[in-house]
PDB file of N, CA and C in Angstrom:
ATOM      1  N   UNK A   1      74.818  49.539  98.646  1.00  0.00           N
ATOM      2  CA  UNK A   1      73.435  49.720  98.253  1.00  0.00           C
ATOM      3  C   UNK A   1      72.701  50.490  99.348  1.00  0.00           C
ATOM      4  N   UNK A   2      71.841  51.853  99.205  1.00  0.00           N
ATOM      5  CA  UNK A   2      70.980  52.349  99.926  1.00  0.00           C
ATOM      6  C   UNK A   2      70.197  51.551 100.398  1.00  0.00           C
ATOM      7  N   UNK A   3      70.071  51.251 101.673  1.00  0.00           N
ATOM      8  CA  UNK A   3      68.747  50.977 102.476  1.00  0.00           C
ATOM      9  C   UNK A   3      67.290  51.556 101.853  1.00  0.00           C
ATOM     10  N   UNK A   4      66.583  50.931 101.166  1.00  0.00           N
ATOM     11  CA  UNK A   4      65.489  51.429 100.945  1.00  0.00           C
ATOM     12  C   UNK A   4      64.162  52.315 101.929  1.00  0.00           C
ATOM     13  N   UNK A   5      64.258  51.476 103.191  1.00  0.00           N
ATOM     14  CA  UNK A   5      63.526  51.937 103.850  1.00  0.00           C
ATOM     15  C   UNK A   5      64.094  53.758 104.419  1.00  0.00           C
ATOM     16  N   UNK A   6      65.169  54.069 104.181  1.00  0.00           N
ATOM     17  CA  UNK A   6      65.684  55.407 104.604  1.00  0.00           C
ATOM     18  C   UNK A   6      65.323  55.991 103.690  1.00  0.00           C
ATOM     19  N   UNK A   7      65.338  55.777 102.563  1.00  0.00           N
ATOM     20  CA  UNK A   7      65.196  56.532 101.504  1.00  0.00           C
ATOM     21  C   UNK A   7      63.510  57.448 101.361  1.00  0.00           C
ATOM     22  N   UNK A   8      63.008  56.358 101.970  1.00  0.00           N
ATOM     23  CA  UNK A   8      61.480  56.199 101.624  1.00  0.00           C
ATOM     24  C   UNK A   8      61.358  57.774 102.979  1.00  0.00           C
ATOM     25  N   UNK A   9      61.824  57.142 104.360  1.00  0.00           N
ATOM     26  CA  UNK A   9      61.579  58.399 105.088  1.00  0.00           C
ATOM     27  C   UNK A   9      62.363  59.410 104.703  1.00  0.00           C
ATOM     28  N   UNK A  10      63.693  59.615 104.248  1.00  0.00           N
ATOM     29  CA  UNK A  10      64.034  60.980 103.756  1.00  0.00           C
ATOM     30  C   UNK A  10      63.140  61.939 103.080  1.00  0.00           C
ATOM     31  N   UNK A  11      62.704  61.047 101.886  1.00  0.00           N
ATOM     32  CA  UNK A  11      61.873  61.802 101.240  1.00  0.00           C
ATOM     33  C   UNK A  11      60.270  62.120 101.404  1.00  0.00           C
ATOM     34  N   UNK A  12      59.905  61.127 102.511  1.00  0.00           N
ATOM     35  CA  UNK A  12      58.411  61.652 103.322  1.00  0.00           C
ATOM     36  C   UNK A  12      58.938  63.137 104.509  1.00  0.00           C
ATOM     37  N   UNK A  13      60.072  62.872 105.068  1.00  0.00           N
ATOM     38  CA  UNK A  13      60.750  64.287 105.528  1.00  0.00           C
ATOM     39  C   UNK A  13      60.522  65.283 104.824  1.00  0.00           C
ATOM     40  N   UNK A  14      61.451  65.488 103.907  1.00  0.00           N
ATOM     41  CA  UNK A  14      61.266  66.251 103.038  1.00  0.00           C
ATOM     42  C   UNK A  14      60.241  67.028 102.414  1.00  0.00           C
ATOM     43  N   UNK A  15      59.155  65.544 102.290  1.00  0.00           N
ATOM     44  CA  UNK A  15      57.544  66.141 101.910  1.00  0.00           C
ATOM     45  C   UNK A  15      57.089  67.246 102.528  1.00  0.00           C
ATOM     46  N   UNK A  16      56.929  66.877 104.345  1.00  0.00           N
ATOM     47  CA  UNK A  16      57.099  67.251 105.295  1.00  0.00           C
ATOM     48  C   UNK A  16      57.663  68.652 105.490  1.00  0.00           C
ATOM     49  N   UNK A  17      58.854  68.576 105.270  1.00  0.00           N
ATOM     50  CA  UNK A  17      59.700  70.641 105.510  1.00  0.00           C
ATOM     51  C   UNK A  17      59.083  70.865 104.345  1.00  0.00           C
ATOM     52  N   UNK A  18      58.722  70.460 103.444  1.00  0.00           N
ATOM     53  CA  UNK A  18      58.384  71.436 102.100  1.00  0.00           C
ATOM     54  C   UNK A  18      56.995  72.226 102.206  1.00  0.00           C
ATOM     55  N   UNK A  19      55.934  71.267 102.846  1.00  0.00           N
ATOM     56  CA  UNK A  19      54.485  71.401 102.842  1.00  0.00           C
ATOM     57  C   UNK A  19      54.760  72.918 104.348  1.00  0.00           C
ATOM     58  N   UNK A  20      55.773  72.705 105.347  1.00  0.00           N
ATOM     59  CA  UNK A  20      55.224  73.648 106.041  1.00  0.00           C
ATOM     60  C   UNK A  20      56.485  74.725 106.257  1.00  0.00           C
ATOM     61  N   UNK A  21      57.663  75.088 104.990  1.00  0.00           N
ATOM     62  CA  UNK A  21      58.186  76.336 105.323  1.00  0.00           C
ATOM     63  C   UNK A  21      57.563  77.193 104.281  1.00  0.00           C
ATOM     64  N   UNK A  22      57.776  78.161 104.612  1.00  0.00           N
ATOM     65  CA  UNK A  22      57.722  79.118 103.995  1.00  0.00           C
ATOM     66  C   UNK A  22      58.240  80.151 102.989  1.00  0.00           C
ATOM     67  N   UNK A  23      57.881  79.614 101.673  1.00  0.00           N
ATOM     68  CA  UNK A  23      58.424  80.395 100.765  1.00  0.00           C
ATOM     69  C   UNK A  23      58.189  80.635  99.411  1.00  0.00           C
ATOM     70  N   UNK A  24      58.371  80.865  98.344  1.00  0.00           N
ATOM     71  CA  UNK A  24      57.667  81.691  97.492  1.00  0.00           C
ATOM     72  C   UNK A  24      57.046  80.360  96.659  1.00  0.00           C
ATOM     73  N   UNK A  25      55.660  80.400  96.829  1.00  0.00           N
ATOM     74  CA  UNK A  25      54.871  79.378  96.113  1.00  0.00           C
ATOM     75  C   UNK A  25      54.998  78.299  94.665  1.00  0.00           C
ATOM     76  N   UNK A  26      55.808  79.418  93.945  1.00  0.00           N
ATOM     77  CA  UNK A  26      56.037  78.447  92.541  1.00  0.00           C
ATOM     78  C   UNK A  26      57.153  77.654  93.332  1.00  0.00           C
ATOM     79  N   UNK A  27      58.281  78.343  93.430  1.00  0.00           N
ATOM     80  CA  UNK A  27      59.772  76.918  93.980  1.00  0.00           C
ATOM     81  C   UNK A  27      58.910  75.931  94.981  1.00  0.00           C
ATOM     82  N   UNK A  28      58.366  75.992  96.162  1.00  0.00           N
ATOM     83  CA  UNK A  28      57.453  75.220  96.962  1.00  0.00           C
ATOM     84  C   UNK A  28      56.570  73.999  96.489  1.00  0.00           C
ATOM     85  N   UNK A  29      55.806  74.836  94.969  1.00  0.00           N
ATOM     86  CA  UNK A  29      54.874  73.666  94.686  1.00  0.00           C
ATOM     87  C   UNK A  29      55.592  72.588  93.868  1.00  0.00           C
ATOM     88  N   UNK A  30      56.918  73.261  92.978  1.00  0.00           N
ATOM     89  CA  UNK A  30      57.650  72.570  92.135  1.00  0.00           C
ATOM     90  C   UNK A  30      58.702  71.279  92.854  1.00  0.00           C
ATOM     91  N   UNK A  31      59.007  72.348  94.242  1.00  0.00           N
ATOM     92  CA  UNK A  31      59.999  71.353  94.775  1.00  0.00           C
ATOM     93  C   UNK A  31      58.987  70.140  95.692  1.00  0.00           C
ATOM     94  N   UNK A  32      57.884  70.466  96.005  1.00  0.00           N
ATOM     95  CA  UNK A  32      57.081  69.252  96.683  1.00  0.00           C
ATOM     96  C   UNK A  32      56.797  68.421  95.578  1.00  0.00           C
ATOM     97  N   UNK A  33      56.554  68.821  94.342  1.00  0.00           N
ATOM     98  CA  UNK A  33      55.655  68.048  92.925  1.00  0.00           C
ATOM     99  C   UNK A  33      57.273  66.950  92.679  1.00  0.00           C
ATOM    100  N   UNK A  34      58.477  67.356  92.632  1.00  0.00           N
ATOM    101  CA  UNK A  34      59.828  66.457  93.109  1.00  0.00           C
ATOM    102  C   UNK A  34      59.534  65.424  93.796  1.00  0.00           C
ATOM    103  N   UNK A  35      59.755  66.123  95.174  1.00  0.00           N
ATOM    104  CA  UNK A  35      60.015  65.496  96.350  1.00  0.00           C
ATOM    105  C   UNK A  35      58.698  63.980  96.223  1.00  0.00           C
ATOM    106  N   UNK A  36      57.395  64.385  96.150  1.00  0.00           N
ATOM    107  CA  UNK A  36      56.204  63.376  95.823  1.00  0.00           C
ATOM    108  C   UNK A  36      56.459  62.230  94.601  1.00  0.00           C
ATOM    109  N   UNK A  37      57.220  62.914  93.444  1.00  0.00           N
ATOM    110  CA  UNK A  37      57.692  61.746  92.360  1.00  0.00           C
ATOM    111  C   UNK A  37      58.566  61.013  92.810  1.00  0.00           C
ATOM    112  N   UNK A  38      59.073  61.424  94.050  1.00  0.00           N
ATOM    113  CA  UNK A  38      60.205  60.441  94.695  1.00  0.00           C
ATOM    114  C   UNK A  38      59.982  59.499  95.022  1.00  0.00           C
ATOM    115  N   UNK A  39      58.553  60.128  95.863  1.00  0.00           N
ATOM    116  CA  UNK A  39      58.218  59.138  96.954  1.00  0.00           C
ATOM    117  C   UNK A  39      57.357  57.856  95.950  1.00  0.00           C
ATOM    118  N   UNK A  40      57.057  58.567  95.003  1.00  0.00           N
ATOM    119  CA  UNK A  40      56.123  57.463  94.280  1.00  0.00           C
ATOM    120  C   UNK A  40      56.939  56.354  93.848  1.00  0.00           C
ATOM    121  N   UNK A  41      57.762  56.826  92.799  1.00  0.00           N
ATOM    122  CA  UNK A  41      59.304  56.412  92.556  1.00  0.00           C
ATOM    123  C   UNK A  41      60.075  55.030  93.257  1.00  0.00           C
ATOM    124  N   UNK A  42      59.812  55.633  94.458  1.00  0.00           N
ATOM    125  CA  UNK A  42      60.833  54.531  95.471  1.00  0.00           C
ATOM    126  C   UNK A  42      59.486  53.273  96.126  1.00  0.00           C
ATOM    127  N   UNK A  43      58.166  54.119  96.456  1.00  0.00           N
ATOM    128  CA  UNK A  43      57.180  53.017  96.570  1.00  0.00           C
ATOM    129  C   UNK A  43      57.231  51.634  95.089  1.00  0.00           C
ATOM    130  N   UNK A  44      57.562  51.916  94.452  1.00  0.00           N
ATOM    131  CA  UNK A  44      57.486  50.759  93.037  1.00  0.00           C
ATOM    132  C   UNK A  44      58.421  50.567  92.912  1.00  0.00           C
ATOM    133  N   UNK A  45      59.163  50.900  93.299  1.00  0.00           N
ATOM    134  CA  UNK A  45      60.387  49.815  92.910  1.00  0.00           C
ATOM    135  C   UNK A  45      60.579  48.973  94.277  1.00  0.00           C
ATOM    136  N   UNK A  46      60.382  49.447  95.746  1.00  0.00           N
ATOM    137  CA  UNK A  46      59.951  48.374  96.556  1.00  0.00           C
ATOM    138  C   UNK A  46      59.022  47.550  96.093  1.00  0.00           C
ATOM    139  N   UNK A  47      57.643  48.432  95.530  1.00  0.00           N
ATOM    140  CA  UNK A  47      56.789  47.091  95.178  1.00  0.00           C
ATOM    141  C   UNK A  47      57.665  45.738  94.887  1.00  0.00           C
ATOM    142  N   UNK A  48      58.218  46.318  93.604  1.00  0.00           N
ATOM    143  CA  UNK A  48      58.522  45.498  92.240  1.00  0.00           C
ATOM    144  C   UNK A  48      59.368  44.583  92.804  1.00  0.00           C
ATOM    145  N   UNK A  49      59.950  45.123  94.043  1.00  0.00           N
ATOM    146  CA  UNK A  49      61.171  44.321  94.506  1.00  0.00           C
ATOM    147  C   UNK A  49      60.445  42.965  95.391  1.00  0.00           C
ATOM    148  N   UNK A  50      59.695  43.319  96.328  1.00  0.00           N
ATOM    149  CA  UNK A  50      58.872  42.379  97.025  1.00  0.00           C
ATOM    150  C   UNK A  50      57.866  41.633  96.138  1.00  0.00           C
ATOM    151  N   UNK A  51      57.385  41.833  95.108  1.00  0.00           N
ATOM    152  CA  UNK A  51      57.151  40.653  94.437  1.00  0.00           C
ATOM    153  C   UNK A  51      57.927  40.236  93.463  1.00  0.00           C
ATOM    154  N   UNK A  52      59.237  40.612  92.774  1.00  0.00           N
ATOM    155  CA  UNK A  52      59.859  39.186  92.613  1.00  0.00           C
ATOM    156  C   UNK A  52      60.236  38.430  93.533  1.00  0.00           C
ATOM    157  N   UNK A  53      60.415  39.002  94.870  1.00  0.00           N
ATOM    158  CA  UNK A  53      60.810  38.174  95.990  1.00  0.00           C
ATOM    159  C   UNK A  53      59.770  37.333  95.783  1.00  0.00           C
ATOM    160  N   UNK A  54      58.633  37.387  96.189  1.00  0.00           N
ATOM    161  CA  UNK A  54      57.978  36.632  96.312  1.00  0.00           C
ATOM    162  C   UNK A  54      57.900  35.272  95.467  1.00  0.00           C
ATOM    163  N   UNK A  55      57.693  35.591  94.025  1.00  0.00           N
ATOM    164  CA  UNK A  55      57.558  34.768  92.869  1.00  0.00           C
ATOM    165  C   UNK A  55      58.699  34.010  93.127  1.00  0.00           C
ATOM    166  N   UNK A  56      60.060  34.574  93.083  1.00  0.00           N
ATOM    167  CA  UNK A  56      61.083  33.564  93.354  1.00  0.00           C
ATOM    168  C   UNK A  56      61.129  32.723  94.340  1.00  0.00           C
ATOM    169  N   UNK A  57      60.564  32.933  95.851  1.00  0.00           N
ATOM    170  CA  UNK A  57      60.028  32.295  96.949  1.00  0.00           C
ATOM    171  C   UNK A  57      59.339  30.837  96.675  1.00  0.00           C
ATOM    172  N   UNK A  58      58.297  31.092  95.875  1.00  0.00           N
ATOM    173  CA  UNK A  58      57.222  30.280  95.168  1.00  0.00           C
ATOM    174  C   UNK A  58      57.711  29.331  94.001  1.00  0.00           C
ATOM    175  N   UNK A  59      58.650  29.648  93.316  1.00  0.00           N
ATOM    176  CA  UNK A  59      59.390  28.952  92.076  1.00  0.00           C
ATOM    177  C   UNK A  59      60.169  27.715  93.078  1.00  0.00           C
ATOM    178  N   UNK A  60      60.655  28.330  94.449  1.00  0.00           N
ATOM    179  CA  UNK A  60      61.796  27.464  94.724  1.00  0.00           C
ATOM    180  C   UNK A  60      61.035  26.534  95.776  1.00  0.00           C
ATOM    181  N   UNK A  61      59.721  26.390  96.127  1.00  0.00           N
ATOM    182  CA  UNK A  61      59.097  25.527  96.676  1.00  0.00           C
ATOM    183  C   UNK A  61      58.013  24.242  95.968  1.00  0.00           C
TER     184      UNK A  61
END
């Protein structure tokens, strides 16, 4: 299983080289408009993950 937390900085990296190389504007905005659904992507399913943790936490007390 991927480490979540790597995942999360790969793709803030990524954000990152995309926002400052240089190159022809449509591939750039398309491949950052990616790279950002990623990041959204992987933020919710951590969410989702830390609160069933939680709830299950709470069930078993």
């Amino acid at each position: 299983m991927e480490n979540k937390n790597s995942k999360i900085g790969i793709t803030a990296f990524l954000i990152l080289i995309l926002s400052t190389t240089e190159m022809h504007p449509v591939l750039k905005y398309i491949m950052l408009f990616v790279a950002t659904i990623s990041f959204i992507i992987t933020m919710v399913q951590l969410y989702e993950e830390n609160k069933s943790t939680r709830l299950s936490s709470k069930a078993k007390k």
